[in-house]
C-alpha atoms as a PDB file:
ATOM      1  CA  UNK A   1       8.166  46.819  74.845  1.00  0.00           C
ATOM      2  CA  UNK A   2       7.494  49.063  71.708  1.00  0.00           C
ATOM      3  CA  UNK A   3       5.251  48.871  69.064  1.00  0.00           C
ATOM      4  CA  UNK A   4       5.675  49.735  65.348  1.00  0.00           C
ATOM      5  CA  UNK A   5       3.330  50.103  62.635  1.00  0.00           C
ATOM      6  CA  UNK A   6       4.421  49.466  58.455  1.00  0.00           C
ATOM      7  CA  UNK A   7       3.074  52.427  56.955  1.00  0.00           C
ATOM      8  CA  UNK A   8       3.531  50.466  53.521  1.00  0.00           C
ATOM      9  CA  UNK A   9       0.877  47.681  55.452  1.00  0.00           C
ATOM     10  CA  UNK A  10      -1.490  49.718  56.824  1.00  0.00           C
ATOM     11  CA  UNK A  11      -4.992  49.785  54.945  1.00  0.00           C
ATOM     12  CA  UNK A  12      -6.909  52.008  57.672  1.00  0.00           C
ATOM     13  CA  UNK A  13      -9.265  49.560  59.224  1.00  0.00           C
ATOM     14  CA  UNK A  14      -8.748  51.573  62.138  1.00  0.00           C
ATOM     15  CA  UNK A  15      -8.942  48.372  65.036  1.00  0.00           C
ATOM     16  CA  UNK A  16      -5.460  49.728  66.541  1.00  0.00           C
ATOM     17  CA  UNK A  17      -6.462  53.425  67.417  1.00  0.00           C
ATOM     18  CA  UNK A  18     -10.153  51.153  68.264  1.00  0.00           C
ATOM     19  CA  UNK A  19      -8.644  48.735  70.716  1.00  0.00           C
ATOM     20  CA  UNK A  20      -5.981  50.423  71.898  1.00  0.00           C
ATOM     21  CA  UNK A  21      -6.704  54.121  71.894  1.00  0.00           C
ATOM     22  CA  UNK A  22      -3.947  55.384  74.152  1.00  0.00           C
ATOM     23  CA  UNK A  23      -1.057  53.236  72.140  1.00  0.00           C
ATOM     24  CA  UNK A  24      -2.412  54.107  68.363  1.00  0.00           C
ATOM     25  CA  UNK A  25      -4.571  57.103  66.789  1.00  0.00           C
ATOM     26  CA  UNK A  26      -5.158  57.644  63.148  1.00  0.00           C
ATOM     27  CA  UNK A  27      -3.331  60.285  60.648  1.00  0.00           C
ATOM     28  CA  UNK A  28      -4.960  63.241  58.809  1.00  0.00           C
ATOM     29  CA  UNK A  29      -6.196  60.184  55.995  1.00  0.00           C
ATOM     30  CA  UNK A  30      -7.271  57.640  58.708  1.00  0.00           C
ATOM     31  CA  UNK A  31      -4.168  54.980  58.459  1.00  0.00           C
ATOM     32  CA  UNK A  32      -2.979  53.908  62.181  1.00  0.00           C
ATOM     33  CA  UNK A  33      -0.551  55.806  63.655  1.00  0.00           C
ATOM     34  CA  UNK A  34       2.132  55.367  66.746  1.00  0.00           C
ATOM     35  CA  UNK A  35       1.190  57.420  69.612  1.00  0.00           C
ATOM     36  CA  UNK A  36       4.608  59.069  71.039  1.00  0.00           C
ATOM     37  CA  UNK A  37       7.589  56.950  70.461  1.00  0.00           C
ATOM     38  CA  UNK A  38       6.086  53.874  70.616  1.00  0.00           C
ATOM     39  CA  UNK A  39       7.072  52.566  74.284  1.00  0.00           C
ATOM     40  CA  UNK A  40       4.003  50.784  75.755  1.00  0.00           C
ATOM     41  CA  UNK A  41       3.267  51.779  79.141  1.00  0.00           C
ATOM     42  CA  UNK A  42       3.162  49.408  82.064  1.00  0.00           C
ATOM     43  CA  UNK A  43      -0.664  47.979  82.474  1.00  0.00           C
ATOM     44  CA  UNK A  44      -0.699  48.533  78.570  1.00  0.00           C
ATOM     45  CA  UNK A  45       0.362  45.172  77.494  1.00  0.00           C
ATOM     46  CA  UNK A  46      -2.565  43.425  76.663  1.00  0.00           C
ATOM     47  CA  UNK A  47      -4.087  46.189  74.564  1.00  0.00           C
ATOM     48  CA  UNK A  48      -0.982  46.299  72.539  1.00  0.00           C
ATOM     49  CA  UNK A  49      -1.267  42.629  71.986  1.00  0.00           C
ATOM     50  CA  UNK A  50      -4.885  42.503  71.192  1.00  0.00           C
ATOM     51  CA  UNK A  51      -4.299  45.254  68.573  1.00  0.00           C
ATOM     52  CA  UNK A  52      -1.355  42.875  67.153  1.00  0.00           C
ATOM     53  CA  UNK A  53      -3.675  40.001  66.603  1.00  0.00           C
ATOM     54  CA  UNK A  54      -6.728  41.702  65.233  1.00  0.00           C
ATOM     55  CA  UNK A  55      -4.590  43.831  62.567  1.00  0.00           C
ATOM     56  CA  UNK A  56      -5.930  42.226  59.420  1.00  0.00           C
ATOM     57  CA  UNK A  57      -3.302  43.329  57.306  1.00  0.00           C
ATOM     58  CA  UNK A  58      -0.550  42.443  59.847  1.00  0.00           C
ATOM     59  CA  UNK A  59       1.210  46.061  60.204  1.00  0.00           C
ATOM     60  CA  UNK A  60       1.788  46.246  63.742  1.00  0.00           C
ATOM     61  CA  UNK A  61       4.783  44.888  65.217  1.00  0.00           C
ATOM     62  CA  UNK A  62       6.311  44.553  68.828  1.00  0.00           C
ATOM     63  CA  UNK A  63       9.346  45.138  69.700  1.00  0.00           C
END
């Protein structure tokens, strides 16, 4: 599993880097950013998916 976030999307809310701190952090203007390459460690699942649903402006993906 990987997750992927649409730069073009993003509007900075900040709920990834929020609800899934280890999977998302924020760049030097505050828009959600991939930690690493994106792989989602095992046990890290759920955050990734609760930080799918509560993106407002839909930018994260799974893969």
């Amino acid at each position: 599993m990987k997750v992927k976030i649409d730069p073009g999307r993003c509007q900075g809310h900040g709920r990834c880097y929020d609800l899934a701190p280890s999977l998302f952090g924020e760049d030097e203007e505050g828009y959600g950013k991939v930690v690493g390459d994106g792989v989602v460690p095992p046990g890290e699942e759920q955050p990734a998916r609760l930080a799918v649903s509560n993106c407002p402006e839909r930018a994260i993906e799974i893969l």
